[in-house]
Structures are given as structure tokens and as C-alpha cells.
PDB file of N, CA and C in Angstrom:
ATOM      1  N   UNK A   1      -1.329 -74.445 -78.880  1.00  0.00           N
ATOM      2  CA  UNK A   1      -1.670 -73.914 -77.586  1.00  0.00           C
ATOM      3  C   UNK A   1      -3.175 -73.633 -77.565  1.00  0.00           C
ATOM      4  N   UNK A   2      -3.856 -74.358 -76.580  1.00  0.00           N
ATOM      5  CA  UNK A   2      -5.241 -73.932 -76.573  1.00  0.00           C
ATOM      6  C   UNK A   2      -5.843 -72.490 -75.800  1.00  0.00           C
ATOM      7  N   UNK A   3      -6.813 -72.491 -75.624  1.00  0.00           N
ATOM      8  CA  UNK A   3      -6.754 -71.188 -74.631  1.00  0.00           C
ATOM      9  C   UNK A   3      -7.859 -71.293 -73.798  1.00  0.00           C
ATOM     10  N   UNK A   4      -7.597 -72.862 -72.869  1.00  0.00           N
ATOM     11  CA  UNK A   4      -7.905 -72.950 -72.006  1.00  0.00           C
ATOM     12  C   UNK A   4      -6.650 -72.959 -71.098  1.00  0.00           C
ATOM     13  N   UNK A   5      -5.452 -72.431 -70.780  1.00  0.00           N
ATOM     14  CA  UNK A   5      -4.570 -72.272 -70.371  1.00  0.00           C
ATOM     15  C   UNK A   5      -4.603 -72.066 -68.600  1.00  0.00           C
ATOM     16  N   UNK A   6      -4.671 -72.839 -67.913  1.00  0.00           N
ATOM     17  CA  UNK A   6      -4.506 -72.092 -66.678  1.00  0.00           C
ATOM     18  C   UNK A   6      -3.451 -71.301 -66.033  1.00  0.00           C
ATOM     19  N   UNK A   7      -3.468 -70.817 -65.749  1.00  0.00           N
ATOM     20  CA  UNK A   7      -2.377 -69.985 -65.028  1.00  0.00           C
ATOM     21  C   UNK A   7      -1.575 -70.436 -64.389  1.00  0.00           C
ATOM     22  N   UNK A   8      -0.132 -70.045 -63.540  1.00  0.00           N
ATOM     23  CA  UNK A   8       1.016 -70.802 -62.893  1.00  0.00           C
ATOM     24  C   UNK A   8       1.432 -70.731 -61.754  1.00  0.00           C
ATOM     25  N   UNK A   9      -0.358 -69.722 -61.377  1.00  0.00           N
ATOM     26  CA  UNK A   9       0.206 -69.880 -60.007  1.00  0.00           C
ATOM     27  C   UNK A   9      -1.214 -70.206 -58.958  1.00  0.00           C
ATOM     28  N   UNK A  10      -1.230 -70.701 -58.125  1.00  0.00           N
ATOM     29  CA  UNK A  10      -2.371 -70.778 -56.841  1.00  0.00           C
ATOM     30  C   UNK A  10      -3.471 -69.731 -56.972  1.00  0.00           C
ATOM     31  N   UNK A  11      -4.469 -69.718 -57.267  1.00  0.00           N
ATOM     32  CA  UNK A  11      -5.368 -68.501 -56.945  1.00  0.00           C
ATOM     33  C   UNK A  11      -6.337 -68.986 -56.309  1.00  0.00           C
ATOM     34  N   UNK A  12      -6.577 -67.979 -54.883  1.00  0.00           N
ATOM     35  CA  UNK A  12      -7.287 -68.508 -53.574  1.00  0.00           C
ATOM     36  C   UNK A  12      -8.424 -67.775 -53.855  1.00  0.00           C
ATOM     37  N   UNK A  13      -9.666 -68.391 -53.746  1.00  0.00           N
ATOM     38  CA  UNK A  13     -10.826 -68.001 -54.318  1.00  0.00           C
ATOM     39  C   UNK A  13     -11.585 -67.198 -52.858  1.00  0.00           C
ATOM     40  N   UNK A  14     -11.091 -67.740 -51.777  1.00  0.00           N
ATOM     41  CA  UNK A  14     -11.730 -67.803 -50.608  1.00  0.00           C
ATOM     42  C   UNK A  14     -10.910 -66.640 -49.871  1.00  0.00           C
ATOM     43  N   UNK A  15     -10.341 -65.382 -50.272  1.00  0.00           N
ATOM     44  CA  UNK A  15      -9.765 -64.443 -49.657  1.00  0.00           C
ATOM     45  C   UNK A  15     -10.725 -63.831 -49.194  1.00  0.00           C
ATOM     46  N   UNK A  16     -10.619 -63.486 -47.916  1.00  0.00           N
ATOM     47  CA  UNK A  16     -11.450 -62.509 -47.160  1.00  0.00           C
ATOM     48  C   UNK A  16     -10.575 -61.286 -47.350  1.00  0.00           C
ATOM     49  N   UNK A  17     -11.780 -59.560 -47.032  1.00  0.00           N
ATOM     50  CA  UNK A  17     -10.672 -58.677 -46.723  1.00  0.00           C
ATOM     51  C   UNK A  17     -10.828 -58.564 -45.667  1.00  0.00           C
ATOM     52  N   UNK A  18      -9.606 -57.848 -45.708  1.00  0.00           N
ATOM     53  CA  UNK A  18      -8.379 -57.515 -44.762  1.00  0.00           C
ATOM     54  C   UNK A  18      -8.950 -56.562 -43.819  1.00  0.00           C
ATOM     55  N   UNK A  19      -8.990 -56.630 -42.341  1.00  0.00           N
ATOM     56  CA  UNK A  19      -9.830 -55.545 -41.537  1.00  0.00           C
ATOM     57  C   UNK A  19      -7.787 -55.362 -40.723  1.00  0.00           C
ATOM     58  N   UNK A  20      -8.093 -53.937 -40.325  1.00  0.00           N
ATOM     59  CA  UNK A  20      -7.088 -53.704 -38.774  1.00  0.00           C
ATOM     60  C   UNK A  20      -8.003 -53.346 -37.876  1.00  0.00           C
ATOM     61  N   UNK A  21      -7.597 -53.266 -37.111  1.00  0.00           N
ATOM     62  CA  UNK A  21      -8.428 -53.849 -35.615  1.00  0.00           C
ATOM     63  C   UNK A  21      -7.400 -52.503 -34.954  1.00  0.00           C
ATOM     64  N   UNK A  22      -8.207 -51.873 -34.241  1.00  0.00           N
ATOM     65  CA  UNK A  22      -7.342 -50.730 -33.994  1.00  0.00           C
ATOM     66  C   UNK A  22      -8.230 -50.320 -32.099  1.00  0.00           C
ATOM     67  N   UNK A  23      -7.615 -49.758 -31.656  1.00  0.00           N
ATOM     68  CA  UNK A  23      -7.799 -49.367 -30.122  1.00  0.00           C
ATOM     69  C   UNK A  23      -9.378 -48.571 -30.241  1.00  0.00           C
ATOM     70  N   UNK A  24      -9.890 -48.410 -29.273  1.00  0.00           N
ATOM     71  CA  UNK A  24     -10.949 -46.867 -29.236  1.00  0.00           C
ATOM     72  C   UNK A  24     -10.837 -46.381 -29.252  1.00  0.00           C
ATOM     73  N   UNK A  25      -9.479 -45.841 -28.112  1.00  0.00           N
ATOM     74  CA  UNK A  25      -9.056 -44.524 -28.111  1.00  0.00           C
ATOM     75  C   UNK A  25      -8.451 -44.029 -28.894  1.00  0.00           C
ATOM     76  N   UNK A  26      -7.402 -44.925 -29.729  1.00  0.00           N
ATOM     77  CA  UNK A  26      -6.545 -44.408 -30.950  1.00  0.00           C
ATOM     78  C   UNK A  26      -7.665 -44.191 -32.018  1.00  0.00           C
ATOM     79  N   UNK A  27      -9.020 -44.882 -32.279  1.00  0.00           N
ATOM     80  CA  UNK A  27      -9.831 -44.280 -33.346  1.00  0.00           C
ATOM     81  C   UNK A  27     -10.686 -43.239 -32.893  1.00  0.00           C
ATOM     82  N   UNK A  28     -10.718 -42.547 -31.172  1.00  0.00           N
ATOM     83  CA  UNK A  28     -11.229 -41.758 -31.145  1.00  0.00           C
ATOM     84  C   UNK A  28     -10.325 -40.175 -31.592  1.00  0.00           C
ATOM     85  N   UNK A  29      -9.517 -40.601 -30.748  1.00  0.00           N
ATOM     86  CA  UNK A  29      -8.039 -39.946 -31.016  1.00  0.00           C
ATOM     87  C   UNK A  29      -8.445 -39.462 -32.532  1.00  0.00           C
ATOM     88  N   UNK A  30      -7.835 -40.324 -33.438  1.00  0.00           N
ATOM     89  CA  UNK A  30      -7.976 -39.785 -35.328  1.00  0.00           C
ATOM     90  C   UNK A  30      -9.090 -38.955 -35.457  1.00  0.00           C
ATOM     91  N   UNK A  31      -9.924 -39.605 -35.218  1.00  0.00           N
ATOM     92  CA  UNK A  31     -11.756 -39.242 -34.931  1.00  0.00           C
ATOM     93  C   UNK A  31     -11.949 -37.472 -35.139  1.00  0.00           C
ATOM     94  N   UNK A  32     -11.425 -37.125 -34.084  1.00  0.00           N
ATOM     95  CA  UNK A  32     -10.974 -36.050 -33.339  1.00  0.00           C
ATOM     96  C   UNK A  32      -9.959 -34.705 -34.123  1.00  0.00           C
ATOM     97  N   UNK A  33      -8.646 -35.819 -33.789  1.00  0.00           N
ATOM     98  CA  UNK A  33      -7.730 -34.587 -34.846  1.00  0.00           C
ATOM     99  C   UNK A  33      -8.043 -34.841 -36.187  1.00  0.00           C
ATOM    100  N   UNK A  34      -9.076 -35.320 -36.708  1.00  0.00           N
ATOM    101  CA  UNK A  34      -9.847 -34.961 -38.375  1.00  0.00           C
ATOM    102  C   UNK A  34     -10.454 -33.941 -37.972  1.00  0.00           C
ATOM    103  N   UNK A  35     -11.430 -34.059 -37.086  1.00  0.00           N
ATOM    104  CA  UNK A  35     -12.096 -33.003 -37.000  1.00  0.00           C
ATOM    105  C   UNK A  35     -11.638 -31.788 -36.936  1.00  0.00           C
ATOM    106  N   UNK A  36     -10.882 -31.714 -35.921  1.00  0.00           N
ATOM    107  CA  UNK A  36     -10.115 -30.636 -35.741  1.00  0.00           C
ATOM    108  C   UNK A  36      -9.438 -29.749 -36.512  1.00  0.00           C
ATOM    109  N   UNK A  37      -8.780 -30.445 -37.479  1.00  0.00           N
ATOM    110  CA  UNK A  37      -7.891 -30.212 -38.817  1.00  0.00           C
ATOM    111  C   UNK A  37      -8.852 -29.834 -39.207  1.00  0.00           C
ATOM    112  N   UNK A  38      -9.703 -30.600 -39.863  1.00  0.00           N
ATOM    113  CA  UNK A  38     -10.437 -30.213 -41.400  1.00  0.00           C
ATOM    114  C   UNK A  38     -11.659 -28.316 -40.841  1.00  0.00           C
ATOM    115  N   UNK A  39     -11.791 -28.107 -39.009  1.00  0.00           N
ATOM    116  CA  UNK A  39     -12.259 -26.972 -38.710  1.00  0.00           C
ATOM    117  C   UNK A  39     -11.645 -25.736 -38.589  1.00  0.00           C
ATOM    118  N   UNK A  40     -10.033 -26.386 -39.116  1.00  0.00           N
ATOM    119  CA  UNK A  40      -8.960 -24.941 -38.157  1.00  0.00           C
ATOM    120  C   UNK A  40      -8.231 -24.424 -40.040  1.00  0.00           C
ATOM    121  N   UNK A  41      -8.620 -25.556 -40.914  1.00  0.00           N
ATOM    122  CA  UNK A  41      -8.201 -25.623 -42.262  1.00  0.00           C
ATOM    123  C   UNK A  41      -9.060 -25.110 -42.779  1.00  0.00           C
ATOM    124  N   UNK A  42     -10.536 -25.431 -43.048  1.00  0.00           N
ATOM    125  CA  UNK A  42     -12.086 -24.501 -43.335  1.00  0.00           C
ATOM    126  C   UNK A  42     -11.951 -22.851 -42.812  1.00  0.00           C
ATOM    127  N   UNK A  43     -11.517 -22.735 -41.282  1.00  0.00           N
ATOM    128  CA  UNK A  43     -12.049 -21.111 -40.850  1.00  0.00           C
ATOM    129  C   UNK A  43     -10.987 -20.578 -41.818  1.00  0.00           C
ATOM    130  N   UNK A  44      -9.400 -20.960 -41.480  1.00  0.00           N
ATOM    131  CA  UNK A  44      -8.385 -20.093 -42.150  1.00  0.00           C
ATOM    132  C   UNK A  44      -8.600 -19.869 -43.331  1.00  0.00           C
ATOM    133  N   UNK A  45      -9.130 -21.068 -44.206  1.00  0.00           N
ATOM    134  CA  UNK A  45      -9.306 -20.586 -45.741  1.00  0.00           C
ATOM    135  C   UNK A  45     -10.392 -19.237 -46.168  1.00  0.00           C
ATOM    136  N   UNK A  46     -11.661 -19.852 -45.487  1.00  0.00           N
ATOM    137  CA  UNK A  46     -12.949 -18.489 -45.393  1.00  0.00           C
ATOM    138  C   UNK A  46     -12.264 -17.259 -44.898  1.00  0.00           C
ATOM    139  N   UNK A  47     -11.473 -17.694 -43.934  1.00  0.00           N
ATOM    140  CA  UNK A  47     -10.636 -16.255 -43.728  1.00  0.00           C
ATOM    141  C   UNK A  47      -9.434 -15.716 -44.640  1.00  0.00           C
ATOM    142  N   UNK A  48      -8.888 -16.326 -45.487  1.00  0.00           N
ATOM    143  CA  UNK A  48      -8.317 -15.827 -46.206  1.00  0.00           C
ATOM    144  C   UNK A  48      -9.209 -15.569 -47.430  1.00  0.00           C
ATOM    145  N   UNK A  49     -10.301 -16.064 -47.490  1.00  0.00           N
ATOM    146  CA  UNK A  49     -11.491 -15.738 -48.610  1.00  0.00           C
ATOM    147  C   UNK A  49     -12.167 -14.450 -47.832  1.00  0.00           C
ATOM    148  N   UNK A  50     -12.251 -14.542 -47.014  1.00  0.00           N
ATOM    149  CA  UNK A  50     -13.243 -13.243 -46.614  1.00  0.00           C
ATOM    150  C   UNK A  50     -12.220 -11.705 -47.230  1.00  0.00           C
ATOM    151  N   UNK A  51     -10.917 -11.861 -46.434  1.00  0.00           N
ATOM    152  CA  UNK A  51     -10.313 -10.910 -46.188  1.00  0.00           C
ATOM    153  C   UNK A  51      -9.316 -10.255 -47.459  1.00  0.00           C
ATOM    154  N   UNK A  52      -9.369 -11.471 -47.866  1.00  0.00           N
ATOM    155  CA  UNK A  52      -8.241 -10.690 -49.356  1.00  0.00           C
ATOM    156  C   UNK A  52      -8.943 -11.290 -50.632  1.00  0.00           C
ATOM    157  N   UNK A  53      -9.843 -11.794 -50.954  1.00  0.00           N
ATOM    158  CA  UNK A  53     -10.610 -12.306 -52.112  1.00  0.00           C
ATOM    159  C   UNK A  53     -12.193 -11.295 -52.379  1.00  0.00           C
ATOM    160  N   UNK A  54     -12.458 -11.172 -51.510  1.00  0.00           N
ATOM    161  CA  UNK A  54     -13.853 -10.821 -51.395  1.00  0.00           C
ATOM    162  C   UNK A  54     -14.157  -9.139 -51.618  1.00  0.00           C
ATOM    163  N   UNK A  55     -12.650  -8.769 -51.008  1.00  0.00           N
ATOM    164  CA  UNK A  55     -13.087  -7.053 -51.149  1.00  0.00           C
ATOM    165  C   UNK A  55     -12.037  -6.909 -51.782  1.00  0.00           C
ATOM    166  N   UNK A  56     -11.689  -7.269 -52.632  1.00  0.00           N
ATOM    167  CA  UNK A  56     -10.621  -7.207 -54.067  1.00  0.00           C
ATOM    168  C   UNK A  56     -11.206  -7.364 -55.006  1.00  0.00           C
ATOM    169  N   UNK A  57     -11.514  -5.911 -56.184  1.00  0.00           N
ATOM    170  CA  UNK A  57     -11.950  -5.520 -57.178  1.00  0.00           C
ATOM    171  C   UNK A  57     -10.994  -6.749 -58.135  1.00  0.00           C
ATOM    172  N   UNK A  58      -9.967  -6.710 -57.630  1.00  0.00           N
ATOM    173  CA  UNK A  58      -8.853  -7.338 -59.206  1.00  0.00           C
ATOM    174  C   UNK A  58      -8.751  -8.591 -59.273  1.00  0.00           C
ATOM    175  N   UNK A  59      -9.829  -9.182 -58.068  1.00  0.00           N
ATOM    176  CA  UNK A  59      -9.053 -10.813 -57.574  1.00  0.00           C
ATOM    177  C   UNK A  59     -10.014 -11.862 -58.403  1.00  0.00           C
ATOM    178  N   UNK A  60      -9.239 -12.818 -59.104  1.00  0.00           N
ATOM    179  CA  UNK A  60      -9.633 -14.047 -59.706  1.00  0.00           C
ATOM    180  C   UNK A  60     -10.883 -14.337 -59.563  1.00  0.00           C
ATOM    181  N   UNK A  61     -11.610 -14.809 -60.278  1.00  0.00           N
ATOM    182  CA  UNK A  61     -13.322 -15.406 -59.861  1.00  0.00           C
ATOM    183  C   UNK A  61     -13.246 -16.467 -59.405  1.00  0.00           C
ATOM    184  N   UNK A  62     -12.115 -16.946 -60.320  1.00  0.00           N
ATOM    185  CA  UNK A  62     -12.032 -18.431 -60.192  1.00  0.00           C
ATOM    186  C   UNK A  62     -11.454 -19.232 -59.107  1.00  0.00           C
ATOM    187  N   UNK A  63     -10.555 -18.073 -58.759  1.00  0.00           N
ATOM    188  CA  UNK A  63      -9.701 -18.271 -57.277  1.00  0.00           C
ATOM    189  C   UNK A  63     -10.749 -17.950 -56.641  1.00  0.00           C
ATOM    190  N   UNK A  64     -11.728 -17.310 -56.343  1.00  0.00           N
ATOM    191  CA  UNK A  64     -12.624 -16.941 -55.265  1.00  0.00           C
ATOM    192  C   UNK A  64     -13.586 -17.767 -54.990  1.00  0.00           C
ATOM    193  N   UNK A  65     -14.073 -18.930 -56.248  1.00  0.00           N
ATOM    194  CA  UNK A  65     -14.886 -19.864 -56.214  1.00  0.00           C
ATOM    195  C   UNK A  65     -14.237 -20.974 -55.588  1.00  0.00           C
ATOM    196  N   UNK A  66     -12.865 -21.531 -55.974  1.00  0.00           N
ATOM    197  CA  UNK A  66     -12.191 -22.786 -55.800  1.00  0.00           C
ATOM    198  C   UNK A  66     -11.943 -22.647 -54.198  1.00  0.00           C
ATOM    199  N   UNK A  67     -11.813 -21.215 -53.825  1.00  0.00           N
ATOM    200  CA  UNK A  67     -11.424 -21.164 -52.396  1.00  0.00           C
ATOM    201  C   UNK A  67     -12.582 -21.617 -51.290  1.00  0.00           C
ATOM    202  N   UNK A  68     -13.933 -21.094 -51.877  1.00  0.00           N
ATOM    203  CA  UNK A  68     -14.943 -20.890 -51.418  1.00  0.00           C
ATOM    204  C   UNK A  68     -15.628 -22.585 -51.132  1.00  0.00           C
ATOM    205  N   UNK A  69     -15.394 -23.275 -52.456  1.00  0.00           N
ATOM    206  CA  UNK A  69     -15.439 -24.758 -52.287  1.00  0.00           C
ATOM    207  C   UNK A  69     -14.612 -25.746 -51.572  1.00  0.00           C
ATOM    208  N   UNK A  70     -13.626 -25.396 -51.260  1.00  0.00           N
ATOM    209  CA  UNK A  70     -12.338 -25.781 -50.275  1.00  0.00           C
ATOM    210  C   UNK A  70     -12.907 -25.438 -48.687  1.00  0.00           C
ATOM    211  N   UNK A  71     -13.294 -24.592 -48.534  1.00  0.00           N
ATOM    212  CA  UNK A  71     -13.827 -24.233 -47.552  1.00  0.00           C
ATOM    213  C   UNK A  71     -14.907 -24.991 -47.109  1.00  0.00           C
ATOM    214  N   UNK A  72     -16.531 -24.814 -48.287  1.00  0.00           N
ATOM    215  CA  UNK A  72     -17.189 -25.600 -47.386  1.00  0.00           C
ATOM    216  C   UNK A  72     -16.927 -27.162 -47.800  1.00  0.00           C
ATOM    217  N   UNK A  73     -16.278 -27.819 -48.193  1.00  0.00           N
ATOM    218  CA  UNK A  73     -15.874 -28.993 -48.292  1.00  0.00           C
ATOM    219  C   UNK A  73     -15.085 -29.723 -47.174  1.00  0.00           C
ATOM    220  N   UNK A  74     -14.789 -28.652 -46.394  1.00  0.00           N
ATOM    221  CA  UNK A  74     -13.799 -29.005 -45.532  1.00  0.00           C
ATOM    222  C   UNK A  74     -14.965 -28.560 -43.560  1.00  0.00           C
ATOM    223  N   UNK A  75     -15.802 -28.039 -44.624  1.00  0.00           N
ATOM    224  CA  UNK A  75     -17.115 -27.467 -42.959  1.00  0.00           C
ATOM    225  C   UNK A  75     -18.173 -28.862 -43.647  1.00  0.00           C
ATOM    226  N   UNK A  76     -18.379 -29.310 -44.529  1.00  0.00           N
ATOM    227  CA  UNK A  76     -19.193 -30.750 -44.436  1.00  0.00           C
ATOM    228  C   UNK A  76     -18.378 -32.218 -44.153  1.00  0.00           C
ATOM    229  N   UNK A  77     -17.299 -31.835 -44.252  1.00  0.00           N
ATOM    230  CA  UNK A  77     -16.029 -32.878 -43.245  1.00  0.00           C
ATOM    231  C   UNK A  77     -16.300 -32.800 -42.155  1.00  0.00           C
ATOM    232  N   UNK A  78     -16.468 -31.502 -41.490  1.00  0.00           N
ATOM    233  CA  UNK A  78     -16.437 -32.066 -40.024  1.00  0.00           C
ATOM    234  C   UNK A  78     -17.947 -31.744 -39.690  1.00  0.00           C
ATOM    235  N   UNK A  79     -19.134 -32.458 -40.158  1.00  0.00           N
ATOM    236  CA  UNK A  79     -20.298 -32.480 -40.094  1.00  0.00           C
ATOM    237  C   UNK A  79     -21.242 -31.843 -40.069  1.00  0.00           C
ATOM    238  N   UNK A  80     -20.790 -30.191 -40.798  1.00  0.00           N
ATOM    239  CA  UNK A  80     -21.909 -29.115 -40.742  1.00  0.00           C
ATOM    240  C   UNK A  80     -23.128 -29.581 -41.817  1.00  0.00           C
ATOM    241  N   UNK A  81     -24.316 -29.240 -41.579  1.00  0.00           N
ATOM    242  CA  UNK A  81     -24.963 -29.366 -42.363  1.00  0.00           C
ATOM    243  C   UNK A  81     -25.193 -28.070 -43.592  1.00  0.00           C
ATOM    244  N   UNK A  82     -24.598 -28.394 -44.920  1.00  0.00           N
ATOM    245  CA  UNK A  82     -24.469 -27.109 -45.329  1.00  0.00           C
ATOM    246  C   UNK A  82     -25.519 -26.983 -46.439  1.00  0.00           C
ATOM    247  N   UNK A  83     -25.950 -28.305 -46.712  1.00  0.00           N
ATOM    248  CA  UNK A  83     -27.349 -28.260 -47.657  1.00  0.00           C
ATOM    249  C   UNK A  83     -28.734 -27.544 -47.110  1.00  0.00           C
ATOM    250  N   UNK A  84     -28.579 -27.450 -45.447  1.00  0.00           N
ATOM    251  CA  UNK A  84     -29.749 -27.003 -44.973  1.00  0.00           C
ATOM    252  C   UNK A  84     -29.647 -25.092 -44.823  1.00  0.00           C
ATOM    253  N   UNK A  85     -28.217 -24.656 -45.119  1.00  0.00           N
ATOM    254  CA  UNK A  85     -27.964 -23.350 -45.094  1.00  0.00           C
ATOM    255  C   UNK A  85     -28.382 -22.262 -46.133  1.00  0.00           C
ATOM    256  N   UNK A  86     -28.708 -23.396 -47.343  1.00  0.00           N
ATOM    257  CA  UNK A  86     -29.270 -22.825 -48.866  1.00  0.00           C
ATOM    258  C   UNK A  86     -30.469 -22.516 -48.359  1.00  0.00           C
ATOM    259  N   UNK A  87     -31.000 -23.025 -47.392  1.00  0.00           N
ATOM    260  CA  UNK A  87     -32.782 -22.226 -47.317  1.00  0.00           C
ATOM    261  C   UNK A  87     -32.928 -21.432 -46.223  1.00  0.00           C
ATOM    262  N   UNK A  88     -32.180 -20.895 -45.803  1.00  0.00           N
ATOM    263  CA  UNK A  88     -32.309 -19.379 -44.731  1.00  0.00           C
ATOM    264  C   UNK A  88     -32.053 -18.424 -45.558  1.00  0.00           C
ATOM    265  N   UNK A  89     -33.205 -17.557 -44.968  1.00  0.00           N
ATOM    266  CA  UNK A  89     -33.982 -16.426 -44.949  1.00  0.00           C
ATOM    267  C   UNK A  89     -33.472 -15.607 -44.506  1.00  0.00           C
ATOM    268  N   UNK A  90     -32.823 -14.081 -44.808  1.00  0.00           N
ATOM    269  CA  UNK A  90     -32.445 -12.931 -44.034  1.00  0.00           C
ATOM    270  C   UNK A  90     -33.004 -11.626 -44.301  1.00  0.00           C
ATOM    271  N   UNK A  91     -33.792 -11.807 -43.326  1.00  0.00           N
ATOM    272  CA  UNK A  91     -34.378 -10.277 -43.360  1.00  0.00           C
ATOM    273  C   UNK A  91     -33.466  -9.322 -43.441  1.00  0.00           C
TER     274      UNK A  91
END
């Protein structure tokens, strides 16, 4: 057996990928309830970070960090700019 062996079956060199072709409105639609989701999923979490993580002497660090990253991970989803928030100033 040599091992120039070809294989046993057809291989199409010339595959394009694969697009779906989808409405406007149905991609504005998604568009939309992402946004939506990922803004109503961000406040509740900060709010459950604000309110029971934050002024709890006993509460996890680690839970308070992972929450805190869930959060803004989910406010640069729906397009906040949160790299530009590291350089404000509060008197």
C-alpha cells in the first residue's frame, strides 16, 4: 500500500460558504430584542450587585467580581462605551 492513497469519496474544492438571506425586518427585529435582552439582563444583574453584594460585609469577592463582569459584558453588548468610563473624573 503506498501512501499516495486517495480517498473514496468526491471532494469539491470549489465550496462556497453558506450565507441565509434573511428579511430586514426579521434582522431588525433580532437586532433589537438583543439589545433589549442583553439591557434588561445587565441592569438586573448591577442590581442584584448593587443591592445584596456590595453592602454585604460576608459576601464572596469573587461572586462580586464575576457579577460585576457579567454585567458590564452584557452593557458593551448593547453598545455602551465602557473603555471610555475608566477616564472620568469625580469631583
Amino acid at each position: 500500500m503506498d501512501n499516495t492513497t486517495q480517498p473514496s469519496f468526491e471532494v469539491n474544492i470549489t465550496t462556497k460558504h453558506q450565507q441565509f438571506i434573511v428579511s430586514r425586518g426579521l434582522y431588525l427585529t433580532i437586532s433589537i430584542s438583543r439589545f433589549i435582552a442583553h439591557g434588561l439582563v445587565g441592569v438586573w444583574i448591577a442590581q442584584i450587585l448593587y443591592n445584596e453584594c456590595l453592602h454585604c460585609k460576608d459576601c464572596n469577592v469573587v461572586v462580586t467580581v464575576f457579577l460585576s463582569l457579567i454585567s458590564l459584558g452584557c452593557f458593551a453588548n448593547i453598545g455602551l462605551p465602557i473603555e471610555k468610563f475608566s477616564h472620568v473624573k469625580i469631583n
